[in-house]
Each structure stands twice: as structure tokens, then as C-alpha cells.
PDB file of N, CA and C in Angstrom:
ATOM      1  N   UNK A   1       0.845  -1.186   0.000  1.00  0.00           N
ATOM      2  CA  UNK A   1       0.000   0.000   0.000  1.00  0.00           C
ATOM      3  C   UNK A   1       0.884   1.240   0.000  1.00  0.00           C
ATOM      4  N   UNK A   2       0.617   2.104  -0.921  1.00  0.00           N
ATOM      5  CA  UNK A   2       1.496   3.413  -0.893  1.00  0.00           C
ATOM      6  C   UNK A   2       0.562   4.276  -0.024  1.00  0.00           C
ATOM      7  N   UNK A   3       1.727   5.159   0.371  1.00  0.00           N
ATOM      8  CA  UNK A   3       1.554   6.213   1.571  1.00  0.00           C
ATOM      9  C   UNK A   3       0.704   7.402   0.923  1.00  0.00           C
ATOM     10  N   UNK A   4      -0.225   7.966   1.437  1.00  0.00           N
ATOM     11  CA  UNK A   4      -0.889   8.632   1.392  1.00  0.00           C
ATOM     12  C   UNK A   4      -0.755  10.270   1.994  1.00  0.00           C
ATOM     13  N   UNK A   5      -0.596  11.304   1.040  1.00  0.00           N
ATOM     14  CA  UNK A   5      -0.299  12.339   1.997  1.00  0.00           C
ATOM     15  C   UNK A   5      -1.108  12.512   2.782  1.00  0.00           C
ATOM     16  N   UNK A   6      -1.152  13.592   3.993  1.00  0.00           N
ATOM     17  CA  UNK A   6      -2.434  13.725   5.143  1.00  0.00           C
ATOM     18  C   UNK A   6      -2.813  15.004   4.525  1.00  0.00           C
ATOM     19  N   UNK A   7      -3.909  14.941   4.130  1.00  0.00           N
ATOM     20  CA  UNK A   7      -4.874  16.243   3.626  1.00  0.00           C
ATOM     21  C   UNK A   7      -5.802  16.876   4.773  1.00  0.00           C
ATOM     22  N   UNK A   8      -5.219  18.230   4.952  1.00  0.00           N
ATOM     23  CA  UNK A   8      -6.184  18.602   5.775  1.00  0.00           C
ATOM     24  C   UNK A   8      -6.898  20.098   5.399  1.00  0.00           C
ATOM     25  N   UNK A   9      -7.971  20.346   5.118  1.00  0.00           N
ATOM     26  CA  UNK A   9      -8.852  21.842   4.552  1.00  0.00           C
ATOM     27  C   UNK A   9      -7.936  22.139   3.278  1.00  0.00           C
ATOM     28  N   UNK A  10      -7.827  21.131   2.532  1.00  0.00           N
ATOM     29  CA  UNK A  10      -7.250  21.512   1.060  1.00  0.00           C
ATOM     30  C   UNK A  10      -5.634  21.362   0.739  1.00  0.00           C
ATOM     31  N   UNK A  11      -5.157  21.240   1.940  1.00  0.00           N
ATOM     32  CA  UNK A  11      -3.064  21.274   1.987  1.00  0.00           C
ATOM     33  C   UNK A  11      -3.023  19.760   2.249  1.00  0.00           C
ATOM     34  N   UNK A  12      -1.783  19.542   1.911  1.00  0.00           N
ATOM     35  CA  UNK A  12      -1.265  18.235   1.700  1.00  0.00           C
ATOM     36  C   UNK A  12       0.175  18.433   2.482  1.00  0.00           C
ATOM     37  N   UNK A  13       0.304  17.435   3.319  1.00  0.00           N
ATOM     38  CA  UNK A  13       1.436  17.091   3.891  1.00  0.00           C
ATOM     39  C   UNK A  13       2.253  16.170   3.773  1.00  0.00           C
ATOM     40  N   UNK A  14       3.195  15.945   3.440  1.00  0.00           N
ATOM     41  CA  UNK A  14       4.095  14.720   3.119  1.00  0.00           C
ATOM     42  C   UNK A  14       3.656  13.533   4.304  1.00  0.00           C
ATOM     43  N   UNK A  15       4.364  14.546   5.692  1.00  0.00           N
ATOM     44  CA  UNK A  15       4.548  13.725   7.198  1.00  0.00           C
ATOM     45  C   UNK A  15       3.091  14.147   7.894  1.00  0.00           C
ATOM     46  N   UNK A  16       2.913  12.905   8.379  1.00  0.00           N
ATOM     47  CA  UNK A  16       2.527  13.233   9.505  1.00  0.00           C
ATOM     48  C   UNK A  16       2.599  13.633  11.224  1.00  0.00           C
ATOM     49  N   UNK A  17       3.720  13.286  11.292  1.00  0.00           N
ATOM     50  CA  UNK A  17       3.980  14.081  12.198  1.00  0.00           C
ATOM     51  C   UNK A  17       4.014  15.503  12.479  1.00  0.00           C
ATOM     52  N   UNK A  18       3.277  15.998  13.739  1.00  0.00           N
ATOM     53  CA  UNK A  18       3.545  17.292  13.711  1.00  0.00           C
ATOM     54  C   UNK A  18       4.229  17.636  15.410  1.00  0.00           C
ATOM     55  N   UNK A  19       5.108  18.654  15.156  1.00  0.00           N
ATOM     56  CA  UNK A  19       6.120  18.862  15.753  1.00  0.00           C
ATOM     57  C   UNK A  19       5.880  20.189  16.582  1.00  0.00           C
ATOM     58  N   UNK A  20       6.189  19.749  18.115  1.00  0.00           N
ATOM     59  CA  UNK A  20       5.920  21.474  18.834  1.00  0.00           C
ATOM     60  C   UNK A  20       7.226  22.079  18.765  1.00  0.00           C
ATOM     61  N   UNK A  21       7.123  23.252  19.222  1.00  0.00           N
ATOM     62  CA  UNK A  21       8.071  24.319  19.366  1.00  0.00           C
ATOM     63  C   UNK A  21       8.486  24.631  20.555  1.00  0.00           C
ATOM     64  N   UNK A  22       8.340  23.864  22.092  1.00  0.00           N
ATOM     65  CA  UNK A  22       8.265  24.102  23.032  1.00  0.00           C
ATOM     66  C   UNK A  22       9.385  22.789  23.583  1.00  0.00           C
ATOM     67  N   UNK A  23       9.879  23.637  24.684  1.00  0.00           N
ATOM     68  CA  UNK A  23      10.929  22.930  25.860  1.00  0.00           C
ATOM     69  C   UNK A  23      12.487  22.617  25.601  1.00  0.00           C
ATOM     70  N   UNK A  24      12.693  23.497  23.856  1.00  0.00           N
ATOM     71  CA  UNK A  24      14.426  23.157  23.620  1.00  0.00           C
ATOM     72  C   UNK A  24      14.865  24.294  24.671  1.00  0.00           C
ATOM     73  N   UNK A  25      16.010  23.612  24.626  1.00  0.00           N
ATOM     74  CA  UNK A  25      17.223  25.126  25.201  1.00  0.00           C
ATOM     75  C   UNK A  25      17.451  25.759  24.790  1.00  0.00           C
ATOM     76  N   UNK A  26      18.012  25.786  23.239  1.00  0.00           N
ATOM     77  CA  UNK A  26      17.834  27.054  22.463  1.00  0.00           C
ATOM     78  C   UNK A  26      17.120  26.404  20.970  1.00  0.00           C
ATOM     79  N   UNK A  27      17.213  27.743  20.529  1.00  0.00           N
ATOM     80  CA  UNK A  27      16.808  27.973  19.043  1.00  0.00           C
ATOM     81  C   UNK A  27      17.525  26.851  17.908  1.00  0.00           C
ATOM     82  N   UNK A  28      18.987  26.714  18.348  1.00  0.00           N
ATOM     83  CA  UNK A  28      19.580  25.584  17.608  1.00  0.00           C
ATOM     84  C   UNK A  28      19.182  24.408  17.558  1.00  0.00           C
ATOM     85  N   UNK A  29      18.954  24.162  18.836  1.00  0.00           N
ATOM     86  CA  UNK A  29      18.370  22.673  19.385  1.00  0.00           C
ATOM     87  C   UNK A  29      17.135  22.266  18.611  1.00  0.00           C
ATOM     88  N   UNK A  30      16.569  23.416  18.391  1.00  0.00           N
ATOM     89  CA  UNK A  30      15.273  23.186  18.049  1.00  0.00           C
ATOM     90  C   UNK A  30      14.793  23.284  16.736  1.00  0.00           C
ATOM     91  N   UNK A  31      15.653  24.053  16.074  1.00  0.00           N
ATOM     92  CA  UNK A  31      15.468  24.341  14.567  1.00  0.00           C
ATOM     93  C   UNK A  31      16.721  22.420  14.286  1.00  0.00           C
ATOM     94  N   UNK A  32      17.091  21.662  14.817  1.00  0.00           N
ATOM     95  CA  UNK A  32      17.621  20.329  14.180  1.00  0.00           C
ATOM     96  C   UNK A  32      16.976  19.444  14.224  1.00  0.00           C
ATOM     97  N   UNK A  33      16.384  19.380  15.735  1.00  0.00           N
ATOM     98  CA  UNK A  33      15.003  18.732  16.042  1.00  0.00           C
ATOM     99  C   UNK A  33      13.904  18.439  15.030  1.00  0.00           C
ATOM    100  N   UNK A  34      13.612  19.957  14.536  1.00  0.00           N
ATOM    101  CA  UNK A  34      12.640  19.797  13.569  1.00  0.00           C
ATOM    102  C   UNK A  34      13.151  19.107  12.223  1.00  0.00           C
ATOM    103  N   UNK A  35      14.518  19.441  11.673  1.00  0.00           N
ATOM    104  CA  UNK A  35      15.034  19.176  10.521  1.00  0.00           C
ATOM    105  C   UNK A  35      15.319  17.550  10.739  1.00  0.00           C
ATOM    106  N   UNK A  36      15.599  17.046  11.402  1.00  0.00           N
ATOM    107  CA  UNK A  36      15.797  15.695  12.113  1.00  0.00           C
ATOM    108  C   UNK A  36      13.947  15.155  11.794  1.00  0.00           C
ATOM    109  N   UNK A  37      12.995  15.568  12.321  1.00  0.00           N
ATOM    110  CA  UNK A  37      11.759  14.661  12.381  1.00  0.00           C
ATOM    111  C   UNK A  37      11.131  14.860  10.939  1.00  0.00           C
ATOM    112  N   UNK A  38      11.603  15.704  10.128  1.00  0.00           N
ATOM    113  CA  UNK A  38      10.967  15.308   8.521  1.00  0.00           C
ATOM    114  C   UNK A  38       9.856  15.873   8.693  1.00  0.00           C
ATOM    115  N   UNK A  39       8.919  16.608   9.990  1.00  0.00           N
ATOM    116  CA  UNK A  39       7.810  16.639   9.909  1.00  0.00           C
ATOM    117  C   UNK A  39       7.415  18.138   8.891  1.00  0.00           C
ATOM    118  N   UNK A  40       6.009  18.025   8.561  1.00  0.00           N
ATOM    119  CA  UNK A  40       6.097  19.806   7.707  1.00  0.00           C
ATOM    120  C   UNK A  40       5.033  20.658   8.690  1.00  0.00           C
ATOM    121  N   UNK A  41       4.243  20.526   9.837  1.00  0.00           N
ATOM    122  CA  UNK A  41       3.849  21.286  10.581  1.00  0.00           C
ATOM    123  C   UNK A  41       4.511  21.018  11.613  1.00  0.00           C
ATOM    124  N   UNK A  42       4.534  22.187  12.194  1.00  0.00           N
ATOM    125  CA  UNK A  42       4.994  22.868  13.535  1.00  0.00           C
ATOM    126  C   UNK A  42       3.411  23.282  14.729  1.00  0.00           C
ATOM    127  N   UNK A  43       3.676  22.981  15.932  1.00  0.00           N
ATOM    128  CA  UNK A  43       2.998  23.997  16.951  1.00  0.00           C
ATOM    129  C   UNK A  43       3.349  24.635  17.461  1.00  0.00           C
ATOM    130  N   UNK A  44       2.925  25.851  17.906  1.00  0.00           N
ATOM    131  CA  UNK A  44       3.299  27.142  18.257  1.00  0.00           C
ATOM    132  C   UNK A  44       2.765  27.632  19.126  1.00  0.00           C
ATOM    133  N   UNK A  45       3.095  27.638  20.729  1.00  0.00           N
ATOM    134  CA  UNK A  45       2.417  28.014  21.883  1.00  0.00           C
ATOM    135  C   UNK A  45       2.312  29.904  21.696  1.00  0.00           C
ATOM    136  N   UNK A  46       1.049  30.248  20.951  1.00  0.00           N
ATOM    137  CA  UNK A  46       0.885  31.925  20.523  1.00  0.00           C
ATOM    138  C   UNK A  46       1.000  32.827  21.811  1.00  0.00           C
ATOM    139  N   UNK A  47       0.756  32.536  22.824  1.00  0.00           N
ATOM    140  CA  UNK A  47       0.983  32.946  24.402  1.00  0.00           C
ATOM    141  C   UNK A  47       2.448  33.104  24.525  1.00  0.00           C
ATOM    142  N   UNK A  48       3.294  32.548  24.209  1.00  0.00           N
ATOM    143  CA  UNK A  48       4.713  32.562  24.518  1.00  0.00           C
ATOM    144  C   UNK A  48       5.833  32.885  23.343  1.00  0.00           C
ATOM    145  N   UNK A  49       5.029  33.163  22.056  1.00  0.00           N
ATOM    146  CA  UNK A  49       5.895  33.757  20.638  1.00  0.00           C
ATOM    147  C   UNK A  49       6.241  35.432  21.593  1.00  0.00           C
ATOM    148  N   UNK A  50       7.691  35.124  21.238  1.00  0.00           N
ATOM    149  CA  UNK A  50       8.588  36.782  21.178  1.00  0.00           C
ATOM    150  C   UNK A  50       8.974  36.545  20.305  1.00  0.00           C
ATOM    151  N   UNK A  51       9.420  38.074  19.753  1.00  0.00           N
ATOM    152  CA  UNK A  51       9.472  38.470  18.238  1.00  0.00           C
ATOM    153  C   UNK A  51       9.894  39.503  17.815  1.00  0.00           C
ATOM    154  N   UNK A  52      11.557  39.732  17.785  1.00  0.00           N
ATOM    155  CA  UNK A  52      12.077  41.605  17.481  1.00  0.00           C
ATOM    156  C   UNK A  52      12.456  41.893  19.021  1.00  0.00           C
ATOM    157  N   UNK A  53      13.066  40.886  19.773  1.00  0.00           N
ATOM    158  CA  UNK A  53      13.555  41.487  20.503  1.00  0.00           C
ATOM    159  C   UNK A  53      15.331  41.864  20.405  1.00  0.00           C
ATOM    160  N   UNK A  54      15.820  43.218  21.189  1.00  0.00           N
ATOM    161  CA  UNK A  54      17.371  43.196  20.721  1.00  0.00           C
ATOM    162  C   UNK A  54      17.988  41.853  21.185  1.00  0.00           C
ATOM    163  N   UNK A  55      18.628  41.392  20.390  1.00  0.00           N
ATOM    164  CA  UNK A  55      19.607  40.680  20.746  1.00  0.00           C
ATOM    165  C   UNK A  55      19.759  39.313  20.710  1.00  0.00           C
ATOM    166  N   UNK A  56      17.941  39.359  20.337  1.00  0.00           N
ATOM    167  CA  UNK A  56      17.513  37.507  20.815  1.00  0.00           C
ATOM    168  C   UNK A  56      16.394  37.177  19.479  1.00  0.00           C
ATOM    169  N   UNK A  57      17.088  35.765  19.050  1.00  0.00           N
ATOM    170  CA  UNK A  57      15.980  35.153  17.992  1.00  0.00           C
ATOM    171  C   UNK A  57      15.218  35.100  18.236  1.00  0.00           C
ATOM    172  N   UNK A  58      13.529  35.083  18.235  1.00  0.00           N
ATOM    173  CA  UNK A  58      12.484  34.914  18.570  1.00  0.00           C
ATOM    174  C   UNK A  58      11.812  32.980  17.665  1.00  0.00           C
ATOM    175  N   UNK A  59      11.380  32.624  18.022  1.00  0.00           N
ATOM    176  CA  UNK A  59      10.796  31.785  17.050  1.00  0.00           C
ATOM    177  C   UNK A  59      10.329  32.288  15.850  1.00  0.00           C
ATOM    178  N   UNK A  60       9.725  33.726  15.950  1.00  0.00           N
ATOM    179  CA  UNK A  60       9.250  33.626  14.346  1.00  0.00           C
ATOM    180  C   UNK A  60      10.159  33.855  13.083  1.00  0.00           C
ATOM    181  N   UNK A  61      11.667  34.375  13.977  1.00  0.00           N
ATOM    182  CA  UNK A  61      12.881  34.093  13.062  1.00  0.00           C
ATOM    183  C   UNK A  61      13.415  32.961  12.898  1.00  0.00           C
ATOM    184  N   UNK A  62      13.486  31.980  13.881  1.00  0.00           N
ATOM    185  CA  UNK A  62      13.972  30.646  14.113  1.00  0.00           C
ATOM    186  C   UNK A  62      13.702  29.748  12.929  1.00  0.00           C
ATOM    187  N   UNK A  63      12.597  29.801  12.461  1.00  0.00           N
ATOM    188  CA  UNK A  63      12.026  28.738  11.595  1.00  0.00           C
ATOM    189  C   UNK A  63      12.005  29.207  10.214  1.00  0.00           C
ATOM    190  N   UNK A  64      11.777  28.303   9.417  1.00  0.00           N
ATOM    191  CA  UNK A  64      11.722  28.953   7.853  1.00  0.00           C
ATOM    192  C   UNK A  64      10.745  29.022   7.736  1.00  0.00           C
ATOM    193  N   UNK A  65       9.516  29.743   8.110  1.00  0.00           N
ATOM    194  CA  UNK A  65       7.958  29.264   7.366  1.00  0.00           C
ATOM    195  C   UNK A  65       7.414  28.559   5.973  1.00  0.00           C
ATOM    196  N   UNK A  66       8.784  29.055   4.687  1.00  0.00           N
ATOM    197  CA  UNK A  66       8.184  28.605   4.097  1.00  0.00           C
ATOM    198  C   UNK A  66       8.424  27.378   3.439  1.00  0.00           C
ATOM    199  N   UNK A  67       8.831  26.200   4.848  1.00  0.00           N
ATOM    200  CA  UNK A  67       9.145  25.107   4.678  1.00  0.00           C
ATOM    201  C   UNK A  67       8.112  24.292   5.705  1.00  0.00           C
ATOM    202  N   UNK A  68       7.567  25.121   6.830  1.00  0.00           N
ATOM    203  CA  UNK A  68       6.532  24.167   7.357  1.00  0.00           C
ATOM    204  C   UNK A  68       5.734  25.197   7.867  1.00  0.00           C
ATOM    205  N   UNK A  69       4.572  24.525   8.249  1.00  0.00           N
ATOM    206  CA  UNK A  69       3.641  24.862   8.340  1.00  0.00           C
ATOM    207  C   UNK A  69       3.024  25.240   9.974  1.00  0.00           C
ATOM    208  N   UNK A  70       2.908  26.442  10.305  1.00  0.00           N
ATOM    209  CA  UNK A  70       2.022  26.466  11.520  1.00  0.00           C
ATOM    210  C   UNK A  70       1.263  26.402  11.837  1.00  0.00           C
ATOM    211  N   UNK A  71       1.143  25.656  12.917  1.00  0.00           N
ATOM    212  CA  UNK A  71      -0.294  25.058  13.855  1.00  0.00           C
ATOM    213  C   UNK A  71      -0.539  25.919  14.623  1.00  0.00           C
ATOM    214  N   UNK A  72      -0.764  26.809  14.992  1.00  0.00           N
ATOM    215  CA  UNK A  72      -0.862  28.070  16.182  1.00  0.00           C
ATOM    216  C   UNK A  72      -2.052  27.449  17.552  1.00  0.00           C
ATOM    217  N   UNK A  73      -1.209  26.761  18.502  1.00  0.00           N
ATOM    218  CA  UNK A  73      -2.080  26.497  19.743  1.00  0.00           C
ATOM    219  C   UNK A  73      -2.697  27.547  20.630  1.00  0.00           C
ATOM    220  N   UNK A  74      -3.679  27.299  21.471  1.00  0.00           N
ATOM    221  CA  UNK A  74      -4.348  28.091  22.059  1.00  0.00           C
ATOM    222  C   UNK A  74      -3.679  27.832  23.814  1.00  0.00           C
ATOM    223  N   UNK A  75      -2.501  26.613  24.091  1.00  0.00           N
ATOM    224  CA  UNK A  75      -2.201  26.554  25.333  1.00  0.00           C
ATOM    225  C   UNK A  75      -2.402  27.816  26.431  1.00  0.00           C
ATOM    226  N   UNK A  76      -2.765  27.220  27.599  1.00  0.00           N
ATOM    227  CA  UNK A  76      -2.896  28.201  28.636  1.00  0.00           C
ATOM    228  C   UNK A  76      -3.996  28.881  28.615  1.00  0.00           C
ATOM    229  N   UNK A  77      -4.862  28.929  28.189  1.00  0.00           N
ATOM    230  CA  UNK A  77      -5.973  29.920  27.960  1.00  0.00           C
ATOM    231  C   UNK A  77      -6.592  29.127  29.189  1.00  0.00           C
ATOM    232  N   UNK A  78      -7.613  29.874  29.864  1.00  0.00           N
ATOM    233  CA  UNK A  78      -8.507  29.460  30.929  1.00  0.00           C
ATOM    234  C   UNK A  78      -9.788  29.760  30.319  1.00  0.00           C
ATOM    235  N   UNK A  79     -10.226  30.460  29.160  1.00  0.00           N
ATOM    236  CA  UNK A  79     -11.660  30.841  29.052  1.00  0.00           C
ATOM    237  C   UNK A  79     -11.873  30.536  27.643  1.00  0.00           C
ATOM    238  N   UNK A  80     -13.197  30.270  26.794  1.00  0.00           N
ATOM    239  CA  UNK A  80     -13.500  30.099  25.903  1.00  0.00           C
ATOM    240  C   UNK A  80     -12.981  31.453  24.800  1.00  0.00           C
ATOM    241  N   UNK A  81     -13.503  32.522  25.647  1.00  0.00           N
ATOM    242  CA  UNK A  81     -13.147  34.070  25.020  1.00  0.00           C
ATOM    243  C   UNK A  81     -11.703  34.129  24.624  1.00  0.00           C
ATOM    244  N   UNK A  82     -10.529  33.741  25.788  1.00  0.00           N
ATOM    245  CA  UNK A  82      -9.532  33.777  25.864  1.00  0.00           C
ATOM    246  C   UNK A  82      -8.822  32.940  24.622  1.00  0.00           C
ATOM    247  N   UNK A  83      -9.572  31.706  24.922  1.00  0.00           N
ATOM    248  CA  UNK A  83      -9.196  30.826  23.158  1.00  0.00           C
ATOM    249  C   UNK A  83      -9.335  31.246  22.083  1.00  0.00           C
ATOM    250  N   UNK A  84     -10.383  32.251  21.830  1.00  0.00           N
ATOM    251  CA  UNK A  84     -10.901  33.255  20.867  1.00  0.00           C
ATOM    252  C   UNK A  84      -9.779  34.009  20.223  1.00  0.00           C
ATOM    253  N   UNK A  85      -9.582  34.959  21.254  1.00  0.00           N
ATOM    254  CA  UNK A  85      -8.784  36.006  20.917  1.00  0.00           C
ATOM    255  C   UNK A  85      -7.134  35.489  20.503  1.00  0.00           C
ATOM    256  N   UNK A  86      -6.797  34.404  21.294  1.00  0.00           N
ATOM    257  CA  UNK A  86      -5.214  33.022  21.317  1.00  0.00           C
ATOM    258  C   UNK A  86      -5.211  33.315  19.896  1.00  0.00           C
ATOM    259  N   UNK A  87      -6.714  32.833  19.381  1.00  0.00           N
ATOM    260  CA  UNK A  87      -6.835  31.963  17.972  1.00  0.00           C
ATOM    261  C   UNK A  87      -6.326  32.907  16.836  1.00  0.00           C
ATOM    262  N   UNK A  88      -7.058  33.829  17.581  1.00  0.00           N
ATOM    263  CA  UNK A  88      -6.658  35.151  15.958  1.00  0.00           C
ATOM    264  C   UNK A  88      -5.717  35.740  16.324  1.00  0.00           C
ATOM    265  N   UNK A  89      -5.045  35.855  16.995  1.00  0.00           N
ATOM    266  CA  UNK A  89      -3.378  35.934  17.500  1.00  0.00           C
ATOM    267  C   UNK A  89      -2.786  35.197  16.768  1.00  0.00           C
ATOM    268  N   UNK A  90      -2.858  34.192  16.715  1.00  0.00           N
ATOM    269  CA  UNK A  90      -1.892  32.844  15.768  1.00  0.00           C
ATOM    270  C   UNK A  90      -2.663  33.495  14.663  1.00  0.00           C
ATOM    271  N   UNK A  91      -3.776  33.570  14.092  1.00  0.00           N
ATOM    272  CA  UNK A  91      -3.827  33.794  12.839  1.00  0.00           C
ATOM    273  C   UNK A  91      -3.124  34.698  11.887  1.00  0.00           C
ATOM    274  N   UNK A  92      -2.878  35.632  12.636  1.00  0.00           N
ATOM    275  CA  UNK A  92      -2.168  36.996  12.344  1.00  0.00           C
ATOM    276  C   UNK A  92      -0.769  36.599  12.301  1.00  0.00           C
ATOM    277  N   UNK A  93       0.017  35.713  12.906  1.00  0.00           N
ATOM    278  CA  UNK A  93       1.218  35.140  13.221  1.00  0.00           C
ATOM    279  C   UNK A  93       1.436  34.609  12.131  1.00  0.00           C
ATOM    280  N   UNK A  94       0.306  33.485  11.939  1.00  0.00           N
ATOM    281  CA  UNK A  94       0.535  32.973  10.472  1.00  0.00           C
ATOM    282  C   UNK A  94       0.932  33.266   9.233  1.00  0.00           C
ATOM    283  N   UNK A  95      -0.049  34.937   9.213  1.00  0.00           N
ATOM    284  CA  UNK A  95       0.191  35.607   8.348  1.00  0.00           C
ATOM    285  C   UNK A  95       1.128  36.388   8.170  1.00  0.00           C
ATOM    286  N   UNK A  96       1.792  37.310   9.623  1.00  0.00           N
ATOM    287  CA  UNK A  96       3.478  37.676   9.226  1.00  0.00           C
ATOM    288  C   UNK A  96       4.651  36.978   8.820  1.00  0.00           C
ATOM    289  N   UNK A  97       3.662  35.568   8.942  1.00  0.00           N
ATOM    290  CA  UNK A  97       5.266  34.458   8.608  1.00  0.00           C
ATOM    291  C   UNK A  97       5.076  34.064   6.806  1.00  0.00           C
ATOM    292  N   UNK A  98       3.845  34.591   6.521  1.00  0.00           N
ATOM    293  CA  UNK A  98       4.093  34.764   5.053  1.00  0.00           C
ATOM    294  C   UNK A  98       2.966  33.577   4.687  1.00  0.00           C
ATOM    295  N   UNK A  99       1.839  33.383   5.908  1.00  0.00           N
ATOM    296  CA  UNK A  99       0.940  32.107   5.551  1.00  0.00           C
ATOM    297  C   UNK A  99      -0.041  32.805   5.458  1.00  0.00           C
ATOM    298  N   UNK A 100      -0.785  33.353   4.677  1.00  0.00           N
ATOM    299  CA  UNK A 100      -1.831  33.972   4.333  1.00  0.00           C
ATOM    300  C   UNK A 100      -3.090  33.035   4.268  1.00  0.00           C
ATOM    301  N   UNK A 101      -2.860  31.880   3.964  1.00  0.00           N
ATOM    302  CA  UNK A 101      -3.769  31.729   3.981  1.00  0.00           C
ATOM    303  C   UNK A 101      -4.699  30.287   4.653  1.00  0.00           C
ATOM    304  N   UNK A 102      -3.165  30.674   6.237  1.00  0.00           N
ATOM    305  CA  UNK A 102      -3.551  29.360   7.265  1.00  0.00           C
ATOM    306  C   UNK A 102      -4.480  30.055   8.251  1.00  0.00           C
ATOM    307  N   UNK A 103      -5.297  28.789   8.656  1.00  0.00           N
ATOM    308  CA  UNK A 103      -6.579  28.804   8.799  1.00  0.00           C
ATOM    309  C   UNK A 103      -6.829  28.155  10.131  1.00  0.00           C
ATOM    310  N   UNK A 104      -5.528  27.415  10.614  1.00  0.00           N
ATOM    311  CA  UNK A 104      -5.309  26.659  11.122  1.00  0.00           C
ATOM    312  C   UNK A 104      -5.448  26.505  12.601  1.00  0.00           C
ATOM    313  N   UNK A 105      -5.935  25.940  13.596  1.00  0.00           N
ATOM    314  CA  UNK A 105      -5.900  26.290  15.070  1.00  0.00           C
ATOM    315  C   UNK A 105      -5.601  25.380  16.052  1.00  0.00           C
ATOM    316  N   UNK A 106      -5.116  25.117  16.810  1.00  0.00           N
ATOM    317  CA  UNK A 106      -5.032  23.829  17.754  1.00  0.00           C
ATOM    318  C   UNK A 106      -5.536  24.334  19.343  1.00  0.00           C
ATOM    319  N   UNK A 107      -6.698  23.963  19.195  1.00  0.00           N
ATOM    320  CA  UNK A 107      -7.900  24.161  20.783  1.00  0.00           C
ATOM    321  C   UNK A 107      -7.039  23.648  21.630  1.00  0.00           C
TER     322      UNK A 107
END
């Protein structure tokens, strides 16, 4: 049986695996990690993205966007509202990373 990409709302993924962005030590660790698991989405705790700070990579420099794909999680939220607002936070994230037209959310 041949492998099947995973289709999800119209995109096609090679892997299925999808890969968080959370608990390396640094940015190195974590940008090999990913290159190491083959996977083409990423998760992205949107509560904890820094971005343009002096001196320090942020994740949304860390990664190539336009080699995988973000999942933008809603972690930590305590309220439905709060997931709300998480959500279109990552959406907007998505879109400075040059994904216009991810759609994408992880409750």
C-alpha cells in the first residue's frame, strides 16, 4: 500500500507528524530537532511567541515558514473568550510568517 499524503482543509502534507516548538534550550536545538523529524507542521504556543527582541531570535525568526507549516495552539488559555482572541493571534502570526492563507488552530 502506498503512503498517502495527510490532507487537511485543502493542503497536503508529506509527514505526519507534527512537531511542537516548546521545551528546547535554544533555538539551535530546536530548529535540528525539527530538521531531524521530517515533519512539515509545527505547533506554536501563541501565548509565549517573542518576536524583534534586541539581541535575541524569537521563534518567528527561528524557523523557515516557508518550509513548514504552523499550527498556532491556544495553550494556557482558561476561558472560551480567551481561546478566541489566542486563535486570531496565531492567525495573524501565520500571516506575518508569510501564511496567508492558514486557517489553522489547535484548541
Amino acid at each position: 500500500m502506498e503512503d498517502q499524503p495527510l490532507r487537511i482543509a485543502g493542503r497536503s502534507f508529506n509527514s505526519r507528524l507534527l512537531t511542537g516548538t516548546g521545551k528546547y534550550p535554544d533555538p539551535a536545538t530546536m530548529q535540528a530537532s525539527l530538521e531531524a523529524s521530517g515533519c512539515h507542521m509545527v505547533t506554536v504556543a501563541v501565548r509565549r511567541v517573542q518576536s524583534g527582541a534586541a539581541g535575541h531570535q524569537g521563534l518567528m525568526e527561528a524557523i523557515d515558514w516557508s518550509r513548514l507549516w504552523m499550527l498556532p495552539n491556544t495553550a494556557g488559555c482558561a476561558t472560551a473568550e480567551e481561546a478566541v482572541r489566542t486563535a486570531r493571534l496565531g492567525r495573524e502570526l501565520a500571516r506575518l510568517a508569510g501564511q496567508e492563507d492558514n486557517t489553522f488552530v489547535k484548541l
